[in-house]
Protein backbone atom coordinates (compact mmCIF):
# COMPACT_ATOMS: atom_id res chain seq x y z
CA UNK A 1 3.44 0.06 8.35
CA UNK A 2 0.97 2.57 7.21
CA UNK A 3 -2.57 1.47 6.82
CA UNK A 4 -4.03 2.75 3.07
CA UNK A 5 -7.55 2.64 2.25
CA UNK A 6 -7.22 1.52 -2.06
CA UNK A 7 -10.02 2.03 -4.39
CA UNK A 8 -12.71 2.62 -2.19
CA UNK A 9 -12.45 -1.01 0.19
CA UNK A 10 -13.85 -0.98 3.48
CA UNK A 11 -10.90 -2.36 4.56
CA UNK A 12 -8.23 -0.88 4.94
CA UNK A 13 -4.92 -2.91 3.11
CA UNK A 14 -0.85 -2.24 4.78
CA UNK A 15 1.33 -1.26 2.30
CA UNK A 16 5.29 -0.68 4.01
CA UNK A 17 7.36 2.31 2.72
CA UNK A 18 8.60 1.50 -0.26
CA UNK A 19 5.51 0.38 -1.58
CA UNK A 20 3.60 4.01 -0.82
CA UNK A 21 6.05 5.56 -2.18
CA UNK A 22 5.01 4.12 -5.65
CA UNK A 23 1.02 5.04 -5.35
């Protein structure tokens, strides 16, 4: 899994392939 920093959270959220691809 990737680890994606979304809109600006200090925490970091893990999103897995397929979902990345959709951002």
């Amino acid at each position: 899994k990737v680890l994606v920093n979304m809109f600006g959270r200090d925490t970091p959220v893990e999103l897995d392939s397929l979902q990345i691809k959709k951002l």
